[in-house]
Protein backbone atom coordinates (compact mmCIF):
# COMPACT_ATOMS: atom_id res chain seq x y z
CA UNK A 1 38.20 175.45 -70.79
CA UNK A 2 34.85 175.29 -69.14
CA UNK A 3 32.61 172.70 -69.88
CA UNK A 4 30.36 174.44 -72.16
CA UNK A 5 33.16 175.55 -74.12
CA UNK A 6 34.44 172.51 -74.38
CA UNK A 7 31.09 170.82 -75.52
CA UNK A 8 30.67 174.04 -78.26
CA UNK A 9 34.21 172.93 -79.62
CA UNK A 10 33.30 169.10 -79.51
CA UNK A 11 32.33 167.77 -83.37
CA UNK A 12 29.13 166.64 -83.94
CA UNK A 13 30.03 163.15 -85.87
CA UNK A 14 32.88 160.74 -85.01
CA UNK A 15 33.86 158.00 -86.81
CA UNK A 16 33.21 154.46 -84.85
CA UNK A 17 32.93 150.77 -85.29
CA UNK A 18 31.19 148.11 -83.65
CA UNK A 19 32.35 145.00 -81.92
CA UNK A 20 30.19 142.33 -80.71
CA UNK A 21 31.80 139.42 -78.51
CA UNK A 22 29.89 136.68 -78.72
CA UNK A 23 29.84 132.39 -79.04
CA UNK A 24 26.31 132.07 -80.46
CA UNK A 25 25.82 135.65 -82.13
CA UNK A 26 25.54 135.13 -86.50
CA UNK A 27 25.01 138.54 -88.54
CA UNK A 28 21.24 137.31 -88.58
CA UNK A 29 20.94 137.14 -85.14
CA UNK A 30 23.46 140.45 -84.13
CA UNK A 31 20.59 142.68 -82.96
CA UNK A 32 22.43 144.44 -80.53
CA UNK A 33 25.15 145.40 -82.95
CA UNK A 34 22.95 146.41 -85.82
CA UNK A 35 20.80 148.60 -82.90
CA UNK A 36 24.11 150.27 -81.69
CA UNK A 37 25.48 150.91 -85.50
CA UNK A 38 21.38 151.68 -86.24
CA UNK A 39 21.31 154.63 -83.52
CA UNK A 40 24.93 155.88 -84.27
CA UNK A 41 24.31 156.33 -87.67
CA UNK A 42 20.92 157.69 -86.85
CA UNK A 43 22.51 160.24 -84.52
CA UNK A 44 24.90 161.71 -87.73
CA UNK A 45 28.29 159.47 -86.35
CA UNK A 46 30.43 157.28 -89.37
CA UNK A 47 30.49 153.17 -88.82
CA UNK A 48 34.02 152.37 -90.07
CA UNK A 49 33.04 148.93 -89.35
CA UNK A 50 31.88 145.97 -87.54
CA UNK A 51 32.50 142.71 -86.60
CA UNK A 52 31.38 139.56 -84.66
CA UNK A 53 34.34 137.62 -82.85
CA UNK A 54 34.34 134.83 -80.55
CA UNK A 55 34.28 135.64 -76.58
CA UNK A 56 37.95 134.84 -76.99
CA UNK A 57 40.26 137.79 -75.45
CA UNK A 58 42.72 137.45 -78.52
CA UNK A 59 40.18 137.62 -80.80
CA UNK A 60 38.98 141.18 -79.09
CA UNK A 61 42.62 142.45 -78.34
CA UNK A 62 43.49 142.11 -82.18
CA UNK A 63 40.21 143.68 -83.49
CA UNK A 64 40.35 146.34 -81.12
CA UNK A 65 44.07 146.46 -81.88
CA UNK A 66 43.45 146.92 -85.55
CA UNK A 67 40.49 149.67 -85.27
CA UNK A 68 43.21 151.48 -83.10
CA UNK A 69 45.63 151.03 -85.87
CA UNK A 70 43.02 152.69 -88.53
CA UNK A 71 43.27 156.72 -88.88
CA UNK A 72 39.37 156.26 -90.02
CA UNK A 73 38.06 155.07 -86.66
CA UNK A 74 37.63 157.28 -83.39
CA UNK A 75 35.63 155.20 -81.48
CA UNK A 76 35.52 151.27 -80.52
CA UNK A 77 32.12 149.97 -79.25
CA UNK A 78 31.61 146.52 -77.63
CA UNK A 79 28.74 144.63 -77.29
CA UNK A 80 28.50 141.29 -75.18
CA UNK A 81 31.46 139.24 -73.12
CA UNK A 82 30.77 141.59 -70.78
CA UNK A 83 28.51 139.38 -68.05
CA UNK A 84 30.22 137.96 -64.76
CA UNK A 85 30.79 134.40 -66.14
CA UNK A 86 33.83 133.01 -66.68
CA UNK A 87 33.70 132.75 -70.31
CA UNK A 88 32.60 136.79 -70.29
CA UNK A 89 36.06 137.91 -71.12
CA UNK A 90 35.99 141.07 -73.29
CA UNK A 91 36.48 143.62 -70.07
CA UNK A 92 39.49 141.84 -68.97
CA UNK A 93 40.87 141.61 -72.75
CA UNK A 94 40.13 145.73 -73.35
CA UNK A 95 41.11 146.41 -69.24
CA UNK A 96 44.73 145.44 -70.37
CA UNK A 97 45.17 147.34 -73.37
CA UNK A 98 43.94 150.54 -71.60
CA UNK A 99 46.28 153.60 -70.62
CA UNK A 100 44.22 155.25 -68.63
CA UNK A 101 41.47 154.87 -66.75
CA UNK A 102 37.86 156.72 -66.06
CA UNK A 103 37.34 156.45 -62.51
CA UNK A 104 33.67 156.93 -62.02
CA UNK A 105 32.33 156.05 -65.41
CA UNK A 106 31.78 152.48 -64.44
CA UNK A 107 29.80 154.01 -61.73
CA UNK A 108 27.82 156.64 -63.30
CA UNK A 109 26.71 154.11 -66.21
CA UNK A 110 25.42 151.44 -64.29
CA UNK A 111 23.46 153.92 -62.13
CA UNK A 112 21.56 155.25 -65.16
CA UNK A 113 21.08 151.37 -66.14
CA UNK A 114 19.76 150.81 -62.76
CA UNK A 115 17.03 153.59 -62.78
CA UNK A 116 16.17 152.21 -66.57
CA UNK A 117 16.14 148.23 -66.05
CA UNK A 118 16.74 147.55 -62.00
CA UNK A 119 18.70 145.40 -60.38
CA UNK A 120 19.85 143.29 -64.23
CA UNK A 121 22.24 146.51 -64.35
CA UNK A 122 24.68 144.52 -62.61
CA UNK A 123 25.08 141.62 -64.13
């Protein structure tokens, strides 16, 4: 299937819920979730729901578990835990649930960050 097929036969809405990692986010103070949940349901997708968890790796492996685990939810989006501290823990967490890997998509999105925000596309 060529790529244009394959984008013609793609659907339009998924169904996805937000997760944001954080020690010091509240639902007051959760603006990047309620921008990512804002533009996805802005852009015709389902939120089957959201969530705020401690940067704790069991506390991401068993949301993410769960979301897996629902028939209603297509898509899993993090927010934050992602940095290169220590206590940033959410890639390693997701990392070891994964199958398979994307080789390259790393890649590709922090070159678009970089020509958006610079050198902070790293970190």
């Amino acid at each position: 299937m060529s790529h244009v097929e394959h984008k013609a036969q793609a659907p339009t809405s998924v169904s996805c819920s937000v997760l944001t990692v954080s020690d010091s986010r509240t639902v007051d103070t959760d603006t990047s979730g309620r921008a990512i949940r804002q533009m996805l349901e802005d852009a015709g997708h389902v939120i089957t729901g959201h969530s705020i968890v401690k940067d704790e790796p069991e506390q991401v492996t068993s949301y993410v578990r769960a979301k897996l685990a629902d028939a209603n939810t297509q898509v899993i989006i993090t927010t934050g835990g992602t940095g290169v501290t220590a206590r940033d823990g959410t890639y390693d967490a997701v990392d070891a649930m994964l199958e398979k890997r994307l080789d390259g998509f790393g890649e590709l999105f922090r070159m678009l960050s970089f020509q958006e925000i610079g050198a902070a596309a790293m970190l």
